[in-house]
N, C-alpha and C. Protein backbone atom coordinates (compact mmCIF):
# COMPACT_ATOMS: atom_id res chain seq x y z
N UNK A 1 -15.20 -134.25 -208.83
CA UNK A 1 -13.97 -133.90 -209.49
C UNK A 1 -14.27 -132.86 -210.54
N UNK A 2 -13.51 -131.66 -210.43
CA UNK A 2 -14.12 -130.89 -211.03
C UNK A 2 -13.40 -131.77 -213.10
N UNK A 3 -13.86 -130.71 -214.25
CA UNK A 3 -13.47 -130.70 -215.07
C UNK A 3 -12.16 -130.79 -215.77
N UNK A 4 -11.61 -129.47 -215.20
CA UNK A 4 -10.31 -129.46 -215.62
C UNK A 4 -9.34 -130.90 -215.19
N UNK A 5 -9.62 -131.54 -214.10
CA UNK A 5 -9.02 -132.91 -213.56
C UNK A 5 -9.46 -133.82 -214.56
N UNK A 6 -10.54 -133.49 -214.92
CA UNK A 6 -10.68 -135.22 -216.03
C UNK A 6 -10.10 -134.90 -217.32
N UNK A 7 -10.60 -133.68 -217.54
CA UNK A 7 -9.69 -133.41 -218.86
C UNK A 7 -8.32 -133.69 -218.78
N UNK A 8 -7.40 -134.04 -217.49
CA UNK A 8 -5.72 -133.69 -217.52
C UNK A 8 -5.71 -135.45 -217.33
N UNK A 9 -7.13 -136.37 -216.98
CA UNK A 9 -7.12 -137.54 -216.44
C UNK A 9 -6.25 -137.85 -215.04
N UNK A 10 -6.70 -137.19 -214.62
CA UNK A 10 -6.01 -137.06 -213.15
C UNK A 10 -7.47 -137.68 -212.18
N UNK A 11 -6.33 -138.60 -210.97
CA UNK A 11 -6.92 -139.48 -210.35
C UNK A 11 -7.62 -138.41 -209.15
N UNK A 12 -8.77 -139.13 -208.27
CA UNK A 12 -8.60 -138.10 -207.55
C UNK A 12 -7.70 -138.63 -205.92
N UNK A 13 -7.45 -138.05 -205.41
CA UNK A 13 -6.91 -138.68 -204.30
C UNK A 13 -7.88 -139.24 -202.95
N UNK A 14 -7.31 -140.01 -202.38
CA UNK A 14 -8.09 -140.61 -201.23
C UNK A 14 -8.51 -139.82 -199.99
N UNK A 15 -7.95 -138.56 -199.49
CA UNK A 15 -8.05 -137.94 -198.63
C UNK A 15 -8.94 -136.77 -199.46
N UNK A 16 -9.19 -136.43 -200.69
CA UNK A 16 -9.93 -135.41 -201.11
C UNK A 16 -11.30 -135.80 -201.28
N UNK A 17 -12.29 -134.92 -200.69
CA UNK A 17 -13.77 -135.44 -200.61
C UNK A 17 -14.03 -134.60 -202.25
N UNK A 18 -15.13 -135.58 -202.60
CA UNK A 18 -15.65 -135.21 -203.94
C UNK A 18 -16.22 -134.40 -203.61
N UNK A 19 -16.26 -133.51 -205.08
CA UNK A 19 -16.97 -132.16 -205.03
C UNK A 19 -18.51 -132.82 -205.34
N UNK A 20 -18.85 -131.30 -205.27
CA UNK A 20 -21.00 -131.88 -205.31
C UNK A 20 -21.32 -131.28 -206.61
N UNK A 21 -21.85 -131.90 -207.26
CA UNK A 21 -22.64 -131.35 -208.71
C UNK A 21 -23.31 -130.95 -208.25
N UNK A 22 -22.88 -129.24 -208.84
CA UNK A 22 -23.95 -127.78 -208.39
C UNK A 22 -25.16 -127.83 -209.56
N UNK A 23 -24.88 -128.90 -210.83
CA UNK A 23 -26.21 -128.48 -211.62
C UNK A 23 -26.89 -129.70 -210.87
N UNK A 24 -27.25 -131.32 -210.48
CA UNK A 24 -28.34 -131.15 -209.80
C UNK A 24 -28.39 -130.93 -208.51
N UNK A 25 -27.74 -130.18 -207.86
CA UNK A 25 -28.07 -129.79 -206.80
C UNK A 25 -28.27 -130.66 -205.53
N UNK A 26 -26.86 -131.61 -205.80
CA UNK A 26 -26.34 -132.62 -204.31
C UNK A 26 -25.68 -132.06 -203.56
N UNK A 27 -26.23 -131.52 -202.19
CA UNK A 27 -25.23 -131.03 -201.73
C UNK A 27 -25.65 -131.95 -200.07
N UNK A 28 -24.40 -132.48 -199.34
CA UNK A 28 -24.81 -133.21 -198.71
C UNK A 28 -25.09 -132.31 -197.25
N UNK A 29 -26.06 -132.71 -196.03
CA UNK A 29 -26.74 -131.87 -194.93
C UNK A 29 -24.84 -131.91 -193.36
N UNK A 30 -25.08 -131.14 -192.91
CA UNK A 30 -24.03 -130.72 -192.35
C UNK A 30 -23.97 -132.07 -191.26
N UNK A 31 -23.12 -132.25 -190.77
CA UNK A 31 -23.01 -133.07 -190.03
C UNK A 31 -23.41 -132.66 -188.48
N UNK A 32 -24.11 -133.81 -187.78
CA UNK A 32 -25.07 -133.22 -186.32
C UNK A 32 -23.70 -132.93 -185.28
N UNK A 33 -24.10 -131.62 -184.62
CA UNK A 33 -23.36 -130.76 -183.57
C UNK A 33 -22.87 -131.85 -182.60
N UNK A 34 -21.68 -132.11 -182.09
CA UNK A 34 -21.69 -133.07 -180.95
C UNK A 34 -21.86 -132.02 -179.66
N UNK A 35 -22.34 -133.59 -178.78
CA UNK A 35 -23.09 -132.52 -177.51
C UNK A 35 -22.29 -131.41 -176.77
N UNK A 36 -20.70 -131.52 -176.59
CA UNK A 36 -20.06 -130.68 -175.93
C UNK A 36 -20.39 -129.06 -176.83
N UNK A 37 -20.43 -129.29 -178.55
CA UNK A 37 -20.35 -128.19 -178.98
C UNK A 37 -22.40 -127.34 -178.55
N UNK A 38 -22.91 -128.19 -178.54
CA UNK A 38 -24.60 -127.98 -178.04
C UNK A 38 -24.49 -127.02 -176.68
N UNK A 39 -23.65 -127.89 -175.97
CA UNK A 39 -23.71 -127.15 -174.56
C UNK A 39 -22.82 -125.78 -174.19
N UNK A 40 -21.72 -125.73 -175.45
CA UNK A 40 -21.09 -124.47 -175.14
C UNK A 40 -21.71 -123.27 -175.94
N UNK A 41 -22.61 -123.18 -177.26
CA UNK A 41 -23.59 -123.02 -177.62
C UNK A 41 -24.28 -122.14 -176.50
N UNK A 42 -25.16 -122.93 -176.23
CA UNK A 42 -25.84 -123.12 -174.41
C UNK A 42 -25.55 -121.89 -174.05
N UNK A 43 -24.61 -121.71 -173.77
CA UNK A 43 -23.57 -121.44 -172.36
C UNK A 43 -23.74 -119.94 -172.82
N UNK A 44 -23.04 -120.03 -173.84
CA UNK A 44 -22.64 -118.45 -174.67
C UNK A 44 -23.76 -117.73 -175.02
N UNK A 45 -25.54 -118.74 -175.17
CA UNK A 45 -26.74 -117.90 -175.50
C UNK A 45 -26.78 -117.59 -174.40
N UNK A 46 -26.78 -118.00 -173.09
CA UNK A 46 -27.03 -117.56 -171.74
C UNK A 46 -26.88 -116.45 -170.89
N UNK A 47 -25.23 -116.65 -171.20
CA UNK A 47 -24.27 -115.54 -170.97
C UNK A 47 -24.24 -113.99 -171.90
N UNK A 48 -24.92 -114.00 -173.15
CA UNK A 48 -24.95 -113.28 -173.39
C UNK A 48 -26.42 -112.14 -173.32
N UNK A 49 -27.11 -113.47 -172.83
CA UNK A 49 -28.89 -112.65 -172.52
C UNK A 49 -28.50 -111.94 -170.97
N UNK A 50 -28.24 -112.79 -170.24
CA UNK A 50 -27.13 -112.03 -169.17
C UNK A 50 -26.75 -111.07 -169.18
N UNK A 51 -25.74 -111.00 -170.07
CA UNK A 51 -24.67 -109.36 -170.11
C UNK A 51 -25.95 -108.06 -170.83
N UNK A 52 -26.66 -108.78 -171.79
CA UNK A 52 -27.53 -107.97 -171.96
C UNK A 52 -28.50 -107.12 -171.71
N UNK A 53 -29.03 -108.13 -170.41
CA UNK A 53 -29.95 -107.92 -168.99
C UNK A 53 -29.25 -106.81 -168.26
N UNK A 54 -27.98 -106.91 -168.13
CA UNK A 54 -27.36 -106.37 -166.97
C UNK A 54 -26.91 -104.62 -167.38
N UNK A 55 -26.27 -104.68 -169.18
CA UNK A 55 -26.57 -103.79 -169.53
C UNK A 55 -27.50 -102.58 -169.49
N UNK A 56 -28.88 -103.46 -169.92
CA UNK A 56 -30.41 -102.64 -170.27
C UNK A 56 -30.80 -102.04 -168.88
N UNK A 57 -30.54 -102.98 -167.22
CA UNK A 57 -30.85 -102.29 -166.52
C UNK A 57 -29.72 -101.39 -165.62
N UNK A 58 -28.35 -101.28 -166.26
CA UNK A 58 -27.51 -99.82 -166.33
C UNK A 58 -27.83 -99.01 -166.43
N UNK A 59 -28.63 -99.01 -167.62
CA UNK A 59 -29.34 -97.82 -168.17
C UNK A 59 -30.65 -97.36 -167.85
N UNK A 60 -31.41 -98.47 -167.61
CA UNK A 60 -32.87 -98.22 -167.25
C UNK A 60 -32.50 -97.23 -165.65
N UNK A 61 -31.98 -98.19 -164.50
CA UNK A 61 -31.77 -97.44 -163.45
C UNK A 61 -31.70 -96.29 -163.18
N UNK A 62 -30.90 -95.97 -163.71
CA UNK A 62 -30.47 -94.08 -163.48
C UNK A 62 -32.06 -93.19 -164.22
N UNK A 63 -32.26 -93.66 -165.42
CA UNK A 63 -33.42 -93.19 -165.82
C UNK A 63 -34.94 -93.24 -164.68
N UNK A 64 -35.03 -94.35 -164.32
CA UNK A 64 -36.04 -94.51 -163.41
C UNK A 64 -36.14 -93.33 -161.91
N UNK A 65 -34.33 -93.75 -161.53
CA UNK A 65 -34.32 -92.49 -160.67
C UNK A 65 -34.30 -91.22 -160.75
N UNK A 66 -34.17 -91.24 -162.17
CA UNK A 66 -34.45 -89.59 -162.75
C UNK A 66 -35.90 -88.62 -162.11
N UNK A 67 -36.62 -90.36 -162.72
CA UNK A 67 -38.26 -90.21 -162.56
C UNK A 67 -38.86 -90.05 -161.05
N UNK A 68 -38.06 -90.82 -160.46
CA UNK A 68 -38.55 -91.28 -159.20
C UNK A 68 -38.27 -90.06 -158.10
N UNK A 69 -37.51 -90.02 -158.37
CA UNK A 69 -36.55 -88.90 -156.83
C UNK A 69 -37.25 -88.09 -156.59
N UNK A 70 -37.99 -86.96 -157.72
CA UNK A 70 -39.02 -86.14 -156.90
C UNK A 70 -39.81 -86.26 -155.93
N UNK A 71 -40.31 -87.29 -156.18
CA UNK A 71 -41.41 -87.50 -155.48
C UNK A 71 -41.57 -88.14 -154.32
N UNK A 72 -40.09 -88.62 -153.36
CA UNK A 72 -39.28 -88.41 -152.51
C UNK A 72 -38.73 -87.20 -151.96
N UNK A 73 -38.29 -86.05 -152.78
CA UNK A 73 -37.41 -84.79 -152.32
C UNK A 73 -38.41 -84.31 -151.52
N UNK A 74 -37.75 -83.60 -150.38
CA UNK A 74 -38.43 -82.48 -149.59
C UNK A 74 -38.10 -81.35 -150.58
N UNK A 75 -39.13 -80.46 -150.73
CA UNK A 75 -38.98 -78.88 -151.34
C UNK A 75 -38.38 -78.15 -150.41
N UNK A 76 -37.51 -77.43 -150.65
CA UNK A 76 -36.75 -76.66 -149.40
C UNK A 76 -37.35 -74.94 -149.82
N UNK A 77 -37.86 -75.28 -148.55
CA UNK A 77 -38.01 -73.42 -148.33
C UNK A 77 -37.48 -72.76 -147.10
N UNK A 78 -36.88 -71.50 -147.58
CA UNK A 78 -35.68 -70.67 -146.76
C UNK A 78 -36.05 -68.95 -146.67
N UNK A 79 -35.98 -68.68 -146.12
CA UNK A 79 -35.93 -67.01 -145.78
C UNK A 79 -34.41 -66.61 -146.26
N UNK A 80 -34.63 -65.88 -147.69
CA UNK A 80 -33.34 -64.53 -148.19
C UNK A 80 -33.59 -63.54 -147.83
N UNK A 81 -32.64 -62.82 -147.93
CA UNK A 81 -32.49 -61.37 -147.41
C UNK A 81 -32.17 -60.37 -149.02
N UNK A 82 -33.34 -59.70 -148.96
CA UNK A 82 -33.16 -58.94 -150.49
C UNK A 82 -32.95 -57.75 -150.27
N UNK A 83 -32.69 -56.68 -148.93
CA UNK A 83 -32.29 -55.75 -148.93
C UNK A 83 -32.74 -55.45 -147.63
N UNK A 84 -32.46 -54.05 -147.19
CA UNK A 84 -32.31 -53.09 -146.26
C UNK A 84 -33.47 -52.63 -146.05
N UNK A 85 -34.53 -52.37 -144.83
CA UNK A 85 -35.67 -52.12 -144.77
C UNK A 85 -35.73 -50.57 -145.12
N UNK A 86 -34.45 -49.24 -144.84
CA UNK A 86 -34.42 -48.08 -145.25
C UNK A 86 -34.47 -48.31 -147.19
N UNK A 87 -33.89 -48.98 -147.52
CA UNK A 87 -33.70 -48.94 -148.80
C UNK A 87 -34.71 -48.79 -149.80
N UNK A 88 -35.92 -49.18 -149.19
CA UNK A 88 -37.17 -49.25 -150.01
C UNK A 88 -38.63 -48.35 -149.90
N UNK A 89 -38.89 -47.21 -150.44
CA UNK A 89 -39.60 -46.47 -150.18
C UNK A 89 -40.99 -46.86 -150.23
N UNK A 90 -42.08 -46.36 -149.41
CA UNK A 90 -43.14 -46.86 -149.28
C UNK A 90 -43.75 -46.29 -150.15
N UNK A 91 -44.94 -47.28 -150.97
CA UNK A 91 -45.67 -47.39 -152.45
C UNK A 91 -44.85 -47.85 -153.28
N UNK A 92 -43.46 -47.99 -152.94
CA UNK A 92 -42.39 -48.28 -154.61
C UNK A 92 -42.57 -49.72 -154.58
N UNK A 93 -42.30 -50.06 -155.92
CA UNK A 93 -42.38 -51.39 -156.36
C UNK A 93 -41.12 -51.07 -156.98
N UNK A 94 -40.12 -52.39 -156.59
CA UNK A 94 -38.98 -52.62 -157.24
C UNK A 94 -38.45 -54.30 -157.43
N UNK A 95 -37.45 -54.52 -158.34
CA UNK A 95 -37.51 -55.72 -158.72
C UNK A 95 -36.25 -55.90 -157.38
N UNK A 96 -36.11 -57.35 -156.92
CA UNK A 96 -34.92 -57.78 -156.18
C UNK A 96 -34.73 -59.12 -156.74
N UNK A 97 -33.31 -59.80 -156.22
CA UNK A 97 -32.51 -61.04 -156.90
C UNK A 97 -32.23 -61.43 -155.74
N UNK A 98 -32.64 -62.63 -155.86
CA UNK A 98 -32.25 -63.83 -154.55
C UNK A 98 -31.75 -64.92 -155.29
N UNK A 99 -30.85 -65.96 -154.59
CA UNK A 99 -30.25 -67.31 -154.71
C UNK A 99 -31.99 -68.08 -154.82
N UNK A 100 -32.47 -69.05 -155.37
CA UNK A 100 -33.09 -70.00 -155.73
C UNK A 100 -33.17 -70.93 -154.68
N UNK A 101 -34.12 -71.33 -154.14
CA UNK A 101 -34.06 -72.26 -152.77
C UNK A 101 -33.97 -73.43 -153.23
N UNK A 102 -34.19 -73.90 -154.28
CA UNK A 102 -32.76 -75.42 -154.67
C UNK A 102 -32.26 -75.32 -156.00
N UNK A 103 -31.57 -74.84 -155.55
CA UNK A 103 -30.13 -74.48 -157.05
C UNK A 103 -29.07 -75.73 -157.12
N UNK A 104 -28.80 -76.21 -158.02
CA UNK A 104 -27.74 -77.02 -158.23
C UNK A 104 -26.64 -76.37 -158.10
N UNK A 105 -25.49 -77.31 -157.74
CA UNK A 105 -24.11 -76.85 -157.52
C UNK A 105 -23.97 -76.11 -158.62
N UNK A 106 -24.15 -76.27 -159.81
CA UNK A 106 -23.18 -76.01 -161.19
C UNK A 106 -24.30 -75.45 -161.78
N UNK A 107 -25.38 -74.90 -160.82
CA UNK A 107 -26.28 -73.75 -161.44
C UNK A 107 -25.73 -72.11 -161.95
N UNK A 108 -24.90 -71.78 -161.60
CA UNK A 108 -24.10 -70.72 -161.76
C UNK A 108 -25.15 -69.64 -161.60
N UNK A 109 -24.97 -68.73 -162.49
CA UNK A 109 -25.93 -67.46 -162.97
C UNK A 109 -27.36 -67.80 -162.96
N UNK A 110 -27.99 -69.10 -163.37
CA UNK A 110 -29.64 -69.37 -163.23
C UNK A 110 -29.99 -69.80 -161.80
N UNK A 111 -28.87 -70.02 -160.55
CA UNK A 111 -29.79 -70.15 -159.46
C UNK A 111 -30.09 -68.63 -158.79
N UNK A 112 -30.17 -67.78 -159.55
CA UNK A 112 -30.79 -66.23 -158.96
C UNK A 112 -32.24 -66.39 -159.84
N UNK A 113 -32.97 -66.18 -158.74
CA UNK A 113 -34.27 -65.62 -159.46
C UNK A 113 -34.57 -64.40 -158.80
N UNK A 114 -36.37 -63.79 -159.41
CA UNK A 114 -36.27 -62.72 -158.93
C UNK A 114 -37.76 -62.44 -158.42
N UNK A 115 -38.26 -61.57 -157.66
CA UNK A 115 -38.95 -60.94 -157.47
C UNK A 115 -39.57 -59.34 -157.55
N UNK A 116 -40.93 -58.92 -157.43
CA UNK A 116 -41.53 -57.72 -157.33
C UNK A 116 -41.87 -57.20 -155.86
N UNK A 117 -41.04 -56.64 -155.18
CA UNK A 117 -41.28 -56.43 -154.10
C UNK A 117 -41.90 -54.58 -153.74
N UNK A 118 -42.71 -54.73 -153.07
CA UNK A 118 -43.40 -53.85 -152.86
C UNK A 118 -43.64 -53.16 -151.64
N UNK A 119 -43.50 -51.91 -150.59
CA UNK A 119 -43.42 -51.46 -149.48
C UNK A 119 -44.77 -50.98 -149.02
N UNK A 120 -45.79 -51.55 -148.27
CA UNK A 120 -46.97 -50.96 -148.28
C UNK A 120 -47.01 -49.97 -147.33
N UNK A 121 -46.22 -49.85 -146.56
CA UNK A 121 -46.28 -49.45 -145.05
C UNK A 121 -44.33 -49.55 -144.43
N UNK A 122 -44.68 -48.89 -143.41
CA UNK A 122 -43.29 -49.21 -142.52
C UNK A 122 -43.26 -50.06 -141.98
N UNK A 123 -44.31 -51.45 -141.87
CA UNK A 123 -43.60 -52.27 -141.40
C UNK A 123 -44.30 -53.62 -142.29
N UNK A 124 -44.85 -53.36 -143.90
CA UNK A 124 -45.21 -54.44 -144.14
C UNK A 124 -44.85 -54.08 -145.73
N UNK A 125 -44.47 -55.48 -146.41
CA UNK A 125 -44.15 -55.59 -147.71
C UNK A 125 -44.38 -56.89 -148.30
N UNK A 126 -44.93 -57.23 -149.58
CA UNK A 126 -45.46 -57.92 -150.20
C UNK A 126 -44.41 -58.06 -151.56
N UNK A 127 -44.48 -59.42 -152.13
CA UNK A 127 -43.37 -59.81 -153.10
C UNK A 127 -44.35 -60.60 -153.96
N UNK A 128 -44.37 -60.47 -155.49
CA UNK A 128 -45.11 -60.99 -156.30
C UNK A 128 -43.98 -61.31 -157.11
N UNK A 129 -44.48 -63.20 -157.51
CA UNK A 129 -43.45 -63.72 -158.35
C UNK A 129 -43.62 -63.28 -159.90
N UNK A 130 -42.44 -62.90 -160.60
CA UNK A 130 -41.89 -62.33 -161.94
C UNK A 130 -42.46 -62.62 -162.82
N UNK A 131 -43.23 -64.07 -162.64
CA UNK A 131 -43.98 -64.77 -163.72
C UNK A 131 -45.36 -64.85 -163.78
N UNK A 132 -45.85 -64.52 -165.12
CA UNK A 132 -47.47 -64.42 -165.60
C UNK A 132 -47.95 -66.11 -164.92
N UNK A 133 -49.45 -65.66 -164.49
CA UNK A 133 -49.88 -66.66 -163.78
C UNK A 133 -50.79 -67.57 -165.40
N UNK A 134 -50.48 -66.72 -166.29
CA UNK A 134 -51.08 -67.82 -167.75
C UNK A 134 -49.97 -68.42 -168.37
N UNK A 135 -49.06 -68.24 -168.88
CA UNK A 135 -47.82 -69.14 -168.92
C UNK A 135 -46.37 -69.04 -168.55
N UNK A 136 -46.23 -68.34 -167.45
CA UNK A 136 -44.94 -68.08 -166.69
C UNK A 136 -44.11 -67.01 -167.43
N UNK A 137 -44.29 -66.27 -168.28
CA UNK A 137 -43.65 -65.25 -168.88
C UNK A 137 -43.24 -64.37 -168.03
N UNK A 138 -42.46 -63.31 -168.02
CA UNK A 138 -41.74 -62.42 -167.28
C UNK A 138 -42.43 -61.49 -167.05
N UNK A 139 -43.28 -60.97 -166.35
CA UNK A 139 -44.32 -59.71 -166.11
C UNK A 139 -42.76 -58.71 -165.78
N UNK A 140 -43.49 -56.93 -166.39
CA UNK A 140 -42.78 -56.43 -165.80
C UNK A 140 -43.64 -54.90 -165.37
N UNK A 141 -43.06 -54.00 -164.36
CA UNK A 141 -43.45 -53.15 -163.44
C UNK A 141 -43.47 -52.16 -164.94
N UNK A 142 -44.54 -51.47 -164.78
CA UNK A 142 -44.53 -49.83 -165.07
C UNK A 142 -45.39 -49.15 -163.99
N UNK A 143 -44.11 -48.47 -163.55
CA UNK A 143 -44.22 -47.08 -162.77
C UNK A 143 -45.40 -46.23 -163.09
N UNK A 144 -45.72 -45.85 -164.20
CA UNK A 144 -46.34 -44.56 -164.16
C UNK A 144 -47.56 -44.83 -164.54
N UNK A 145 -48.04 -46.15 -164.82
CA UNK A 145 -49.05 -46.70 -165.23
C UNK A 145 -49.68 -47.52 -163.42
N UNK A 146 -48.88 -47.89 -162.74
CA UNK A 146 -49.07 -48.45 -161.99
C UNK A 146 -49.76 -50.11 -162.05
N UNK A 147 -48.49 -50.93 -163.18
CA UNK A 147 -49.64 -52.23 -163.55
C UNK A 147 -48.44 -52.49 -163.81
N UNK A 148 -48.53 -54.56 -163.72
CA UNK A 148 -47.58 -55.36 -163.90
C UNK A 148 -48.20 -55.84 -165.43
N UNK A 149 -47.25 -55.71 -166.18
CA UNK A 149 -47.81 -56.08 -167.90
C UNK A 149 -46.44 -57.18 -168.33
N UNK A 150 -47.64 -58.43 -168.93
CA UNK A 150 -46.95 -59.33 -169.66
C UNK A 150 -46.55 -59.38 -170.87
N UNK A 151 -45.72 -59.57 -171.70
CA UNK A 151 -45.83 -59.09 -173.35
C UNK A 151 -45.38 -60.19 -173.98
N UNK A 152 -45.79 -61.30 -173.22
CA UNK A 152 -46.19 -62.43 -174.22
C UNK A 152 -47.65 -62.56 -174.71
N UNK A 153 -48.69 -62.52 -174.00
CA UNK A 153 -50.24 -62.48 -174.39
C UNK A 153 -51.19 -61.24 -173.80
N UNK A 154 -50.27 -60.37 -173.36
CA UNK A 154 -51.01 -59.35 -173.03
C UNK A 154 -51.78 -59.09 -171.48
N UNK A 155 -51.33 -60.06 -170.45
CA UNK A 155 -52.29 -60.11 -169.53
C UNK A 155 -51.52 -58.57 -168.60
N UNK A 156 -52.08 -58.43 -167.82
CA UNK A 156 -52.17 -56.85 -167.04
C UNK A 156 -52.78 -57.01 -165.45
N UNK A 157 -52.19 -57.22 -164.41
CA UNK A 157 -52.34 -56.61 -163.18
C UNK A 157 -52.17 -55.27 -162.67
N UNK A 158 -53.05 -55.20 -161.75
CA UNK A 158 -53.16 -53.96 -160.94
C UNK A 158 -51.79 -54.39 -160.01
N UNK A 159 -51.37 -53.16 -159.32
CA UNK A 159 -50.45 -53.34 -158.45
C UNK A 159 -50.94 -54.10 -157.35
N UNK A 160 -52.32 -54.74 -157.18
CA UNK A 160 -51.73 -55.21 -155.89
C UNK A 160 -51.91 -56.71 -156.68
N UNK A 161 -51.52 -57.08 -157.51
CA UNK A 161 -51.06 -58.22 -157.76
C UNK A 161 -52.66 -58.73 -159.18
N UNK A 162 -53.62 -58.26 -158.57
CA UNK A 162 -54.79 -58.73 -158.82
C UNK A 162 -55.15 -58.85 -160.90
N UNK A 163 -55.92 -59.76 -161.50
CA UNK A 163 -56.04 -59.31 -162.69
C UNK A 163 -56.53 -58.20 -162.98
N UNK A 164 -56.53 -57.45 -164.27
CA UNK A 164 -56.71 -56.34 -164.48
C UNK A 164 -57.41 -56.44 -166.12
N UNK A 165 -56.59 -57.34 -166.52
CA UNK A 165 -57.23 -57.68 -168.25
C UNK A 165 -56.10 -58.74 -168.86
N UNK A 166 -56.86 -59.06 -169.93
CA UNK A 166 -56.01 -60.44 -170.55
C UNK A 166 -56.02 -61.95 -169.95
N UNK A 167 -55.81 -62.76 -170.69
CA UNK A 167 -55.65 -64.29 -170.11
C UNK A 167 -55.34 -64.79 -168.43
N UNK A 168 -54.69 -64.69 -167.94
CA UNK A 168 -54.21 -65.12 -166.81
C UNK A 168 -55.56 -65.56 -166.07
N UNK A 169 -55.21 -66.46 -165.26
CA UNK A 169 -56.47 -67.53 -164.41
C UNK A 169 -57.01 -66.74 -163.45
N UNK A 170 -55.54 -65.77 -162.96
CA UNK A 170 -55.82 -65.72 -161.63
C UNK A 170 -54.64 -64.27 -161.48
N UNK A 171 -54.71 -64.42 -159.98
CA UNK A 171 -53.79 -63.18 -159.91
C UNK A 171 -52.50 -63.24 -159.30
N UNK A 172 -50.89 -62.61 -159.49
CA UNK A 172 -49.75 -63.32 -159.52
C UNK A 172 -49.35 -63.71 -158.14
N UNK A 173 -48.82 -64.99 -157.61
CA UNK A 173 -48.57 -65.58 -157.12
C UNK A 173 -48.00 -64.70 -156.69
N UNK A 174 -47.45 -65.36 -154.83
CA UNK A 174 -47.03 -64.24 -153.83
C UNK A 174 -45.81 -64.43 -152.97
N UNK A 175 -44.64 -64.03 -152.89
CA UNK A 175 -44.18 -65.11 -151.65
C UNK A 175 -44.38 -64.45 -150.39
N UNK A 176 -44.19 -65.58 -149.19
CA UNK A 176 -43.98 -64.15 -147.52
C UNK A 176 -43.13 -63.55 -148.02
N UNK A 177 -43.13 -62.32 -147.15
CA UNK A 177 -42.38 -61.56 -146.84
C UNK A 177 -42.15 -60.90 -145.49
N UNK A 178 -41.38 -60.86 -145.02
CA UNK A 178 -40.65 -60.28 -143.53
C UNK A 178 -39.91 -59.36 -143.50
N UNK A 179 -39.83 -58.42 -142.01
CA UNK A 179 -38.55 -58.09 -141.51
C UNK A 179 -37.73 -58.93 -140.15
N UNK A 180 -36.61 -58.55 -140.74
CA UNK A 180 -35.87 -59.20 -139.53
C UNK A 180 -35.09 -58.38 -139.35
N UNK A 181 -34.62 -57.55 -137.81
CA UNK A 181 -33.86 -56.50 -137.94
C UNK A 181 -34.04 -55.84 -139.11
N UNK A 182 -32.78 -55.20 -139.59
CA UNK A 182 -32.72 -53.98 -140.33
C UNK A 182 -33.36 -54.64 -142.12
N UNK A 183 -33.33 -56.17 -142.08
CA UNK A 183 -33.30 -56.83 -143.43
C UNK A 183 -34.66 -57.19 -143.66
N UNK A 184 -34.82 -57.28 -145.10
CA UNK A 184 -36.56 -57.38 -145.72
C UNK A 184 -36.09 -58.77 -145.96
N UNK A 185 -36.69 -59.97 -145.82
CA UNK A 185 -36.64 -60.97 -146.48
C UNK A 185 -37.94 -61.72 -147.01
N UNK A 186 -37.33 -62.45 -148.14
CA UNK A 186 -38.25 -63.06 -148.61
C UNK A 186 -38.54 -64.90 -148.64
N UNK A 187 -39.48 -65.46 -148.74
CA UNK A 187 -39.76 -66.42 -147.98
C UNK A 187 -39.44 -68.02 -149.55
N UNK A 188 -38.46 -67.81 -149.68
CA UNK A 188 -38.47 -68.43 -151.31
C UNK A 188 -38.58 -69.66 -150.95
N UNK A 189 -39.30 -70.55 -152.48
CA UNK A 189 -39.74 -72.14 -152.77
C UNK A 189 -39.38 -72.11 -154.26
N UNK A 190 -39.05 -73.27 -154.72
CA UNK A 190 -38.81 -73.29 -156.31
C UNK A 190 -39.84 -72.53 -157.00
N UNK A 191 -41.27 -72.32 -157.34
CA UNK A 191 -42.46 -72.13 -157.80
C UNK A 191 -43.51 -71.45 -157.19
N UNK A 192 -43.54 -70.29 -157.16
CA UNK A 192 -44.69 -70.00 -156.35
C UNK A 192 -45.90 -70.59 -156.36
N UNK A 193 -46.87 -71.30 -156.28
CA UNK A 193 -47.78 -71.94 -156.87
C UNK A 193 -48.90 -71.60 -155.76
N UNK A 194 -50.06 -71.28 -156.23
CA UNK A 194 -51.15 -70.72 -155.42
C UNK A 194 -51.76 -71.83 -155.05
């Protein structure tokens, strides 16, 4: 009963449980769970490790197949057509643009890549991929020098692809190349890789 009640001498009533003296510190222990409330308890830890489970592997899934699918995919390689066999004079080195042999739908503008294609002869031509064989940087043609130069680290091929000076391992990767009828094509894969 608190204070103010004894001071007014007020009874306490029969349905009101006594309060607990907070200075020594009676406070009585909760009363034990009956079993129905134990088992719905239960039920609800269960159900919710459950929904949790089911959640985590929502998410895990798609991630895993992120990981996984490569290494399943076939690499698709296709013969493009980058131009006109008159079109290209013999000794010239010129750049051409092909579709990407696996481009995503909603690749837009990045499924064109490109190549260095080169006319050795009238009936043979060679295509060196765009990218430095030391870290994929954009090599590009000078004409009058006759050398493919990188200007991220400096590396330098001779025209026929070969090193010349600077970093690079090796010398730039190649794709086929054909005629078919009147058309030069080239033999594209995601990566040229030697």
């Amino acid at each position: 009963m608190s204070v103010e009640k004894e001071a007014l001498g007020a009874e306490p009533r029969a349905d009101e449980a006594p309060e607990a003296d907070d200075a020594h510190g009676a406070h009585d222990a909760p009363p034990p769970a009956s079993p129905e409330l134990v088992a719905r308890r239960r039920f609800l830890a269960r159900v919710s490790v459950g929904l949790g489970g089911c959640m985590g592997l929502a998410v895990a899934a798609p991630m895993g197949a992120f990981v996984v699918a490569p290494l399943f995919r076939q690499v698709p390689f296709e013969w493009r057509p980058v131009g006109k066999v008159k079109s290209f004079a013999i000794g010239e080195t010129v750049a051409v643009i092909f579709m990407d042999a696996s481009p995503l739908p909603w690749a837009g503008v990045t499924a064109k890549t490109a190549a260095w294609l080169r006319r050795k002869s009238e009936t043979e031509f060679v295509a060196f991929a765009v990218n430095c064989a030391h870290l994929g940087c954009p090599v590009r043609w000078l004409p009058d020098a006759q050398l493919f130069m990188c200007p991220c680290h400096g590396g330098v091929y001779y025209a026929d692809g070969s090193v010349a000076a600077g970093p690079p391992p090796h010398s730039l990767s190649q794709y086929k190349a054909r005629i078919t009828g009147d058309d030069v094509e080239i033999h594209t894969e995601p990566i040229p890789i030697d």
